[in-house]
PDB file of N, CA and C in Angstrom:
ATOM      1  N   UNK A   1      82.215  27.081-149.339  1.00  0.00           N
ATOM      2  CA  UNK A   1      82.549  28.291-148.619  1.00  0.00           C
ATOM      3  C   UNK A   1      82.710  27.947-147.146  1.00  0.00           C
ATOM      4  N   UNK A   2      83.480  28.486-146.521  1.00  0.00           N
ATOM      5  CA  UNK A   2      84.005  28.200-145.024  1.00  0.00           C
ATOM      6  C   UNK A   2      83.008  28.525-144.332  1.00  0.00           C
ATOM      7  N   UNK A   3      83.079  28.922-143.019  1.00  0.00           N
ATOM      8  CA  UNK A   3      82.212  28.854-141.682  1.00  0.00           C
ATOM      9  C   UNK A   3      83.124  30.206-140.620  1.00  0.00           C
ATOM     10  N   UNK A   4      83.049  30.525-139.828  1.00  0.00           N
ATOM     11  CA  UNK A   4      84.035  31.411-138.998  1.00  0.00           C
ATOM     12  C   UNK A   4      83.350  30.075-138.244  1.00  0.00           C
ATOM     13  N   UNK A   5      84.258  30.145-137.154  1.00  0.00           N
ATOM     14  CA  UNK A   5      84.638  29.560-136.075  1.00  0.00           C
ATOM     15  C   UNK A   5      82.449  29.682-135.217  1.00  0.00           C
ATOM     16  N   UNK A   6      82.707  30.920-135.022  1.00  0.00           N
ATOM     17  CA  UNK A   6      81.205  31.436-134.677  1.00  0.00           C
ATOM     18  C   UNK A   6      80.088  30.565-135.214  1.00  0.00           C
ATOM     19  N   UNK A   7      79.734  30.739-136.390  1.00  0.00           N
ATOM     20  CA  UNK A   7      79.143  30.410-137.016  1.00  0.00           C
ATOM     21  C   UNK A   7      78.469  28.960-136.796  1.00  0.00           C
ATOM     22  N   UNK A   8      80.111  27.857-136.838  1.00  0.00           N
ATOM     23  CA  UNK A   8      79.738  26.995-136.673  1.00  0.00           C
ATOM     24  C   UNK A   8      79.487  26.700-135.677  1.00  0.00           C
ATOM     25  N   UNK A   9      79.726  27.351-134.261  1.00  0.00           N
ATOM     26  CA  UNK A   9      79.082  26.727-132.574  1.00  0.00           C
ATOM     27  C   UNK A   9      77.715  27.482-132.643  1.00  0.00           C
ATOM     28  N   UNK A  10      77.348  28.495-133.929  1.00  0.00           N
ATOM     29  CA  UNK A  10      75.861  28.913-133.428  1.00  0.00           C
ATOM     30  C   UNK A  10      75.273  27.682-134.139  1.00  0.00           C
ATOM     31  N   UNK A  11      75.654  27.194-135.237  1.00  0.00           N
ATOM     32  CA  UNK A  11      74.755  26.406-136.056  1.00  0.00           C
ATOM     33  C   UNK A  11      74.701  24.880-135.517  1.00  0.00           C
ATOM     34  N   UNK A  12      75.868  24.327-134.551  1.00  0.00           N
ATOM     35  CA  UNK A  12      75.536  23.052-133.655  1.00  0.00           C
ATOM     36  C   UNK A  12      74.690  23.120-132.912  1.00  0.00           C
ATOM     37  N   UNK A  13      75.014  24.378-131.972  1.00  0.00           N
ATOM     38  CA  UNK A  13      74.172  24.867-130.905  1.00  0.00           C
ATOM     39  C   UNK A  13      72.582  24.550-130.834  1.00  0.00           C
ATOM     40  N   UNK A  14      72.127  25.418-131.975  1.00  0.00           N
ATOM     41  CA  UNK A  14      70.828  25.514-132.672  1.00  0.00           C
ATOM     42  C   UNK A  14      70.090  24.520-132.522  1.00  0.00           C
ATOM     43  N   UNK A  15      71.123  23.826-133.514  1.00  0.00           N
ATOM     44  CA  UNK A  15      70.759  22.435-133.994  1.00  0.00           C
ATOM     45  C   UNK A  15      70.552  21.338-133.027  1.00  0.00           C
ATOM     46  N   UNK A  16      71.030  21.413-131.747  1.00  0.00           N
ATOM     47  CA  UNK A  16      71.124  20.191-130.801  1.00  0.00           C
ATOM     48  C   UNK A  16      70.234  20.871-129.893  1.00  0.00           C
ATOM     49  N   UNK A  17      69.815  22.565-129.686  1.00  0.00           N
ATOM     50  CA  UNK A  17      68.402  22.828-129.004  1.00  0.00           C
ATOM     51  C   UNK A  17      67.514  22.653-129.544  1.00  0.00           C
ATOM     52  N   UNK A  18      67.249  22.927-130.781  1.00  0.00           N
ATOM     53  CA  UNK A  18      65.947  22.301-131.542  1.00  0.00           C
ATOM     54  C   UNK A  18      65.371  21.096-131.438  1.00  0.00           C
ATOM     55  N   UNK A  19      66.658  19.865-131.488  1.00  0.00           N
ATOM     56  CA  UNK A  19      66.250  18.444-131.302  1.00  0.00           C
ATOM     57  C   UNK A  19      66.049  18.307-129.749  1.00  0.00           C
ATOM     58  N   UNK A  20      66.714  18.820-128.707  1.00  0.00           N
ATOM     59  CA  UNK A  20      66.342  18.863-127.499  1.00  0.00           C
ATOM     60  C   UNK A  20      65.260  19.291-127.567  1.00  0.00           C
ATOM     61  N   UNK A  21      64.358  20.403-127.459  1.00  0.00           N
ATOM     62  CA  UNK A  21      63.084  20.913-127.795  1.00  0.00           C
ATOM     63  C   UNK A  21      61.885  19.491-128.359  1.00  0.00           C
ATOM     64  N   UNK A  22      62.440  19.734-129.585  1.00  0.00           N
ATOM     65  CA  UNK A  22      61.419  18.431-130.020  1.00  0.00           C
ATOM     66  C   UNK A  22      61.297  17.304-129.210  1.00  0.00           C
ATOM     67  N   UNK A  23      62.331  16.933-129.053  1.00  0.00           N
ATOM     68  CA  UNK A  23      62.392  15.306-128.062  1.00  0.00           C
ATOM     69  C   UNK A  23      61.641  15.596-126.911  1.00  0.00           C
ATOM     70  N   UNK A  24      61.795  16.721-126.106  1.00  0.00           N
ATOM     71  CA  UNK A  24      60.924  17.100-125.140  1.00  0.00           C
ATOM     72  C   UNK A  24      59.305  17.054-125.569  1.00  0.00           C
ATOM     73  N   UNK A  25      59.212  17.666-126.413  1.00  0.00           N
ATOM     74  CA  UNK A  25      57.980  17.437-127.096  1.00  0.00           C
ATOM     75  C   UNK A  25      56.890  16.159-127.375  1.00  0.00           C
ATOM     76  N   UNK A  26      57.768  15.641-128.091  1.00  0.00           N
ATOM     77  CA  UNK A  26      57.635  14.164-128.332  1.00  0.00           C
ATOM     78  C   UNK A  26      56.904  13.545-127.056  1.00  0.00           C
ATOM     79  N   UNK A  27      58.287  13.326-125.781  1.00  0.00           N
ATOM     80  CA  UNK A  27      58.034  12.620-124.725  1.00  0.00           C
ATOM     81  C   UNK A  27      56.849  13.020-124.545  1.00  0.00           C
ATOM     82  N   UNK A  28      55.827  14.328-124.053  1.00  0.00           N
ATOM     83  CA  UNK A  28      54.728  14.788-123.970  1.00  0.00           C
ATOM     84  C   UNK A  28      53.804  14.381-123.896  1.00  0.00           C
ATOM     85  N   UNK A  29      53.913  14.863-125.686  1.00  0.00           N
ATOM     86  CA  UNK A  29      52.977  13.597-126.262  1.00  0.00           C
ATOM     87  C   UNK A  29      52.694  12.170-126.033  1.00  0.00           C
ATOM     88  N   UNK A  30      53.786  11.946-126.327  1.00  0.00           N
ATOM     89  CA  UNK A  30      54.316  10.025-126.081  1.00  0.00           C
ATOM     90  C   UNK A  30      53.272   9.904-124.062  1.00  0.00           C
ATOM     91  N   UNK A  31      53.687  10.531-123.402  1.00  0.00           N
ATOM     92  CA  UNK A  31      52.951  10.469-122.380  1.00  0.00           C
ATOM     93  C   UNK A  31      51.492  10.390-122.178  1.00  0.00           C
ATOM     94  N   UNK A  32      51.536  11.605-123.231  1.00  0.00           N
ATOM     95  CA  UNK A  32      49.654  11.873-122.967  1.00  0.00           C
ATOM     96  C   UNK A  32      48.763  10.951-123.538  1.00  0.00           C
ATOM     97  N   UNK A  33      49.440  10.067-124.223  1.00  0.00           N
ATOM     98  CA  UNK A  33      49.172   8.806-125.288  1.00  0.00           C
ATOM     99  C   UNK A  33      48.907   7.854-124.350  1.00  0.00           C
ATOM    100  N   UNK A  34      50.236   7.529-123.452  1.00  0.00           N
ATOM    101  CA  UNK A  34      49.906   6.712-122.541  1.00  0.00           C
ATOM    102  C   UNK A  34      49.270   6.453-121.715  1.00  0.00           C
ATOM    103  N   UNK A  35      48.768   7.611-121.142  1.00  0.00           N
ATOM    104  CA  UNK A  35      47.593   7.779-120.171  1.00  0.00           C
ATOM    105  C   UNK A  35      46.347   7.461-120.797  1.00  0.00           C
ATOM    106  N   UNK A  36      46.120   7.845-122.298  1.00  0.00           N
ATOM    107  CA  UNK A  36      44.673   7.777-122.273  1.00  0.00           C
ATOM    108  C   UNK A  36      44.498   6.181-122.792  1.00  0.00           C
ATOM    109  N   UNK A  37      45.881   5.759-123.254  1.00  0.00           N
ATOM    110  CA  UNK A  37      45.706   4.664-123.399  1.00  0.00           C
ATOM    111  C   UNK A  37      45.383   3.373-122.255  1.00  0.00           C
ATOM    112  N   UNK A  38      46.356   3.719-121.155  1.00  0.00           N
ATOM    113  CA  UNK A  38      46.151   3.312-119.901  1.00  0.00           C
ATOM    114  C   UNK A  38      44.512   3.640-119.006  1.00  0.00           C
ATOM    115  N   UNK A  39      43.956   4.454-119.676  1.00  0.00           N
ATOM    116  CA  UNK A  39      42.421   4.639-118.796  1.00  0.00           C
ATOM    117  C   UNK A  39      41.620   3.490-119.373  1.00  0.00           C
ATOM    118  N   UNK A  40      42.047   3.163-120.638  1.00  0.00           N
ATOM    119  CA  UNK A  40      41.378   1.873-121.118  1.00  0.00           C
ATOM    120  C   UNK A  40      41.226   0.457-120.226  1.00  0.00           C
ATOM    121  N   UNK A  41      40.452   0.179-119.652  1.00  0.00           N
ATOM    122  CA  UNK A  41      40.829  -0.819-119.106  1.00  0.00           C
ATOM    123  C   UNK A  41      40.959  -2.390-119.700  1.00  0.00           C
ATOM    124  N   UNK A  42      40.532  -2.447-121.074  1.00  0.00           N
ATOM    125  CA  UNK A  42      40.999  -3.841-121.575  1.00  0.00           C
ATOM    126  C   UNK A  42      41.913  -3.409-122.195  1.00  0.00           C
ATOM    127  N   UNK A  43      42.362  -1.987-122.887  1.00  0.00           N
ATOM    128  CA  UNK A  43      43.873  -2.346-122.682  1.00  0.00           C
ATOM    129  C   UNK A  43      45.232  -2.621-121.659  1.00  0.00           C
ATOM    130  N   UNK A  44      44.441  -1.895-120.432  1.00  0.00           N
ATOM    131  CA  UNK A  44      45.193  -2.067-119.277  1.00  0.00           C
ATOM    132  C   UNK A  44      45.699  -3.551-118.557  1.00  0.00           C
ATOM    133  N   UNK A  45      44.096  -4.362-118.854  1.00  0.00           N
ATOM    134  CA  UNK A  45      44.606  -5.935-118.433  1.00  0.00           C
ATOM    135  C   UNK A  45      44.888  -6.221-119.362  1.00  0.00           C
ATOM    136  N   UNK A  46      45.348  -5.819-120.439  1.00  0.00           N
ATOM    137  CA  UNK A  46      45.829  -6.768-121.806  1.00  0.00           C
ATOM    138  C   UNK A  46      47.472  -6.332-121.470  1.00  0.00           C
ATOM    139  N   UNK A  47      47.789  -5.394-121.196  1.00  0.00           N
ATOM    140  CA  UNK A  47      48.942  -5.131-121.536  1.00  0.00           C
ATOM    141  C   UNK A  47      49.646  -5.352-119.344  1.00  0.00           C
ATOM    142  N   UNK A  48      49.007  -5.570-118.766  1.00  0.00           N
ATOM    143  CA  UNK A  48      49.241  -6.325-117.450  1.00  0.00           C
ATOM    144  C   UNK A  48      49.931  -7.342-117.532  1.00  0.00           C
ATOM    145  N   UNK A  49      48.455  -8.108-118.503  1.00  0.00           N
ATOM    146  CA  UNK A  49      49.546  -9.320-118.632  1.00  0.00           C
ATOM    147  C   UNK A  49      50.344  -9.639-119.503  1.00  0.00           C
ATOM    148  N   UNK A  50      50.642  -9.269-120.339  1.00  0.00           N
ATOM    149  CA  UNK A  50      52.069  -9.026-121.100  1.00  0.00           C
ATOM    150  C   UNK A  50      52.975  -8.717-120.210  1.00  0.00           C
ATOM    151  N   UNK A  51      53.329  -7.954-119.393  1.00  0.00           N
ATOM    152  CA  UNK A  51      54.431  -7.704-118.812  1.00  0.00           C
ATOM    153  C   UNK A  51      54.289  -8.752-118.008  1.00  0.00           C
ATOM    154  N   UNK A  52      53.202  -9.211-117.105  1.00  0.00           N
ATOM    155  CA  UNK A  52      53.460 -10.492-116.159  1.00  0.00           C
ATOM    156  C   UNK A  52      54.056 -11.205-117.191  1.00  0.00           C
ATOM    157  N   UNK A  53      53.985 -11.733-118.092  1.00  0.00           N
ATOM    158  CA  UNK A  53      54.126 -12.768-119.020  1.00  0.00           C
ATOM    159  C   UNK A  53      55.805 -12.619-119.431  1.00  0.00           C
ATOM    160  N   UNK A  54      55.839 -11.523-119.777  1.00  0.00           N
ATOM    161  CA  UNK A  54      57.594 -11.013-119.995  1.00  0.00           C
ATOM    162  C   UNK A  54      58.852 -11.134-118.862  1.00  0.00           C
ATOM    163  N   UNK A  55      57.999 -10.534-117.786  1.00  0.00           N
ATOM    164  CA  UNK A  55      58.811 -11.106-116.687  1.00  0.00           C
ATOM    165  C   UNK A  55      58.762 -12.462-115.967  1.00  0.00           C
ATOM    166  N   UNK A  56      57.843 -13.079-116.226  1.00  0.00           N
ATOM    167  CA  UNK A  56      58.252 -14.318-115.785  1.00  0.00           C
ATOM    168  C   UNK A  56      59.169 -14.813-116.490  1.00  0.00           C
ATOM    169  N   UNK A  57      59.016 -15.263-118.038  1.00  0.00           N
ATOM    170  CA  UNK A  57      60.146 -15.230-118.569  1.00  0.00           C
ATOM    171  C   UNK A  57      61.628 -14.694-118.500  1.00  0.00           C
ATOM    172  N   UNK A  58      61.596 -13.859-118.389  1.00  0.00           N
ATOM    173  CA  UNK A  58      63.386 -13.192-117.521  1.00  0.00           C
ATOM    174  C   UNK A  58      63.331 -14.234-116.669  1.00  0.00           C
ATOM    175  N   UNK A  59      62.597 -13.764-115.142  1.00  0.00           N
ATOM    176  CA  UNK A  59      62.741 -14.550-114.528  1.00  0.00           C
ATOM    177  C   UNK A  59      63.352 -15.997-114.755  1.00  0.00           C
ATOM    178  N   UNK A  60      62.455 -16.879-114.804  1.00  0.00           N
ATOM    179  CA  UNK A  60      62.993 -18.203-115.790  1.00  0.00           C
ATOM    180  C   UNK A  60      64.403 -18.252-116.245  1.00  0.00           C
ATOM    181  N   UNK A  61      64.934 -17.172-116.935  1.00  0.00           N
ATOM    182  CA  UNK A  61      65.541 -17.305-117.646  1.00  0.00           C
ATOM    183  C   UNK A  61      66.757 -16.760-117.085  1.00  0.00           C
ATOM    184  N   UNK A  62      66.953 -16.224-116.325  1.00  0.00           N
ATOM    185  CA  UNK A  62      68.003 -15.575-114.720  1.00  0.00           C
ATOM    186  C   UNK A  62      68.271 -16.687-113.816  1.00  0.00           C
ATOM    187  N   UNK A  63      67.174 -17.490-113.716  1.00  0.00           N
ATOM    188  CA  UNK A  63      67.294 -18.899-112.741  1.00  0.00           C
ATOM    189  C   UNK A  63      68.231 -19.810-113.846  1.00  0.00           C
ATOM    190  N   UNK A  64      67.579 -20.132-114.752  1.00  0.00           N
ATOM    191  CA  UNK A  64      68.671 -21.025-115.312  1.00  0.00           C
ATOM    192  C   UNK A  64      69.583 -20.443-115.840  1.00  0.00           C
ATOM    193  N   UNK A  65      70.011 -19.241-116.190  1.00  0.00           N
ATOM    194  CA  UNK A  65      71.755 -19.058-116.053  1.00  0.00           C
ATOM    195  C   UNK A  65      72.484 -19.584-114.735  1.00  0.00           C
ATOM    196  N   UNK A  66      71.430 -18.599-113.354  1.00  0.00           N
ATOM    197  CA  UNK A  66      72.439 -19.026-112.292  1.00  0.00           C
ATOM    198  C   UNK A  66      72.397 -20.793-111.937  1.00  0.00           C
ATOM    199  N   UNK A  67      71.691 -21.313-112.483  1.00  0.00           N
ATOM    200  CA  UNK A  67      72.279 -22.736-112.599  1.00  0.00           C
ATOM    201  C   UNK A  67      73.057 -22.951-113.333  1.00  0.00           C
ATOM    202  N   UNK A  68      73.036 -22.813-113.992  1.00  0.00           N
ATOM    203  CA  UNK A  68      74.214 -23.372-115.045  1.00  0.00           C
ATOM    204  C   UNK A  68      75.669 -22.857-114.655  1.00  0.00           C
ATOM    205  N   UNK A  69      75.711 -21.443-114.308  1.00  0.00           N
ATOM    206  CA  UNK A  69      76.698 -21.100-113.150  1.00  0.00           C
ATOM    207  C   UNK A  69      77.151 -22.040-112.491  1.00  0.00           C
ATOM    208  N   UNK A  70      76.216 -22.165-111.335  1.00  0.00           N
ATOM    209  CA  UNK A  70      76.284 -22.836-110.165  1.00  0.00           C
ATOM    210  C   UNK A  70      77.011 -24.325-110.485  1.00  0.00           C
ATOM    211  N   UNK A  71      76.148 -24.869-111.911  1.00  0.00           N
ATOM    212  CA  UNK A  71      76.832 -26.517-111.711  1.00  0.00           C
ATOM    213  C   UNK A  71      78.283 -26.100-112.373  1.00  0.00           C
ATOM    214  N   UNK A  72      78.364 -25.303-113.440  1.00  0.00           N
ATOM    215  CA  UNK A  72      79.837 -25.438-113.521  1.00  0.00           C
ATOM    216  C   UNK A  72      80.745 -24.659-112.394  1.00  0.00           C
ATOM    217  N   UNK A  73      80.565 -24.234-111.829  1.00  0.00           N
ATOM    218  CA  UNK A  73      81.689 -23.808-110.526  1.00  0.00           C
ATOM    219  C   UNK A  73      81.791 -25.680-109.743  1.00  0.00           C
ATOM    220  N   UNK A  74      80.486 -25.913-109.844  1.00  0.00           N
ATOM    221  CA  UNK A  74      80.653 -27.030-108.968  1.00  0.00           C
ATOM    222  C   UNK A  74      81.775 -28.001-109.752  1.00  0.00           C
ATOM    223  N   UNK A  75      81.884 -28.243-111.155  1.00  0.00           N
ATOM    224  CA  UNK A  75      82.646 -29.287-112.035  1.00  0.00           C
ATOM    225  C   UNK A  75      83.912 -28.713-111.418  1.00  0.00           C
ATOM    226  N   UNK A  76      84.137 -27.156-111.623  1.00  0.00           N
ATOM    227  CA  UNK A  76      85.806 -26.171-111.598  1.00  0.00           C
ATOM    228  C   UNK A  76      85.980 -26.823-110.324  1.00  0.00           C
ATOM    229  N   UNK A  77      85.220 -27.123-109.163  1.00  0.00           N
ATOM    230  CA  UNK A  77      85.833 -27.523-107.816  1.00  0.00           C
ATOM    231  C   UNK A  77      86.091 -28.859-107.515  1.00  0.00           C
ATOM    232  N   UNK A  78      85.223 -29.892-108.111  1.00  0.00           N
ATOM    233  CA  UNK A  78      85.958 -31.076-108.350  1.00  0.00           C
ATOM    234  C   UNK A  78      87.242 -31.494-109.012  1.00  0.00           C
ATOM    235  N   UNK A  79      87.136 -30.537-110.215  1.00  0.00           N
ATOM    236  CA  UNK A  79      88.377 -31.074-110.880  1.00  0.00           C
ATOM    237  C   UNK A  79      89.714 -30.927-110.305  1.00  0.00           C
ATOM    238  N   UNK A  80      89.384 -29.482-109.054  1.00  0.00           N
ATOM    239  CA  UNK A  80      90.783 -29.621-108.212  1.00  0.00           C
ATOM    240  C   UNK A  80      91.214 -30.070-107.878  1.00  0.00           C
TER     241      UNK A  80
END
C-alpha cells in the first residue's frame, strides 16, 4: 500500500528525531561513564599512559614518513 507524500516526510522525520534523541542520550551517558571512570585514579594513570604510549608512536611514525619524504625529494633533485 502507498504512502501520501505526507506521510512519508512525517515518518523520516520521526524517525531521524528519535535517533537524534537517543544519540543525544547515549552521549550522556557515555559521558557520565567517563567521569566516574576517570575519578579512578589507577584507571586514570593506566589509561595516561596509553595515550602517552599511542602518541609517541604517531609521533615516530610522522617523523619517519617525513623522512622518507625528505630523502626521496632529495634522489628527485639529483637525478636532475
Amino acid at each position: 500500500m502507498g504512502h501520501t507524500l505526507l506521510e512519508k516526510i512525517v515518518k523520516e522525520r520521526v524517525g531521524q528525531t528519535l535517533v537524534g534523541t537517543v544519540n543525544v542520550a547515549v552521549d550522556k551517558l557515555a559521558e557520565e561513564i567517563a567521569r566516574e571512570a576517570l575519578a579512578d585514579e589507577t584507571f586514570r594513570r593506566a589509561l595516561r599512559e596509553f595515550v602517552r604510549l599511542r602518541s609517541q608512536e604517531l609521533l615516530d611514525e610522522l617523523l619517519r614518513n617525513g623522512s622518507r619524504r625528505r630523502t626521496g625529494a632529495k634522489r628527485l633533485r639529483k637525478r636532475r
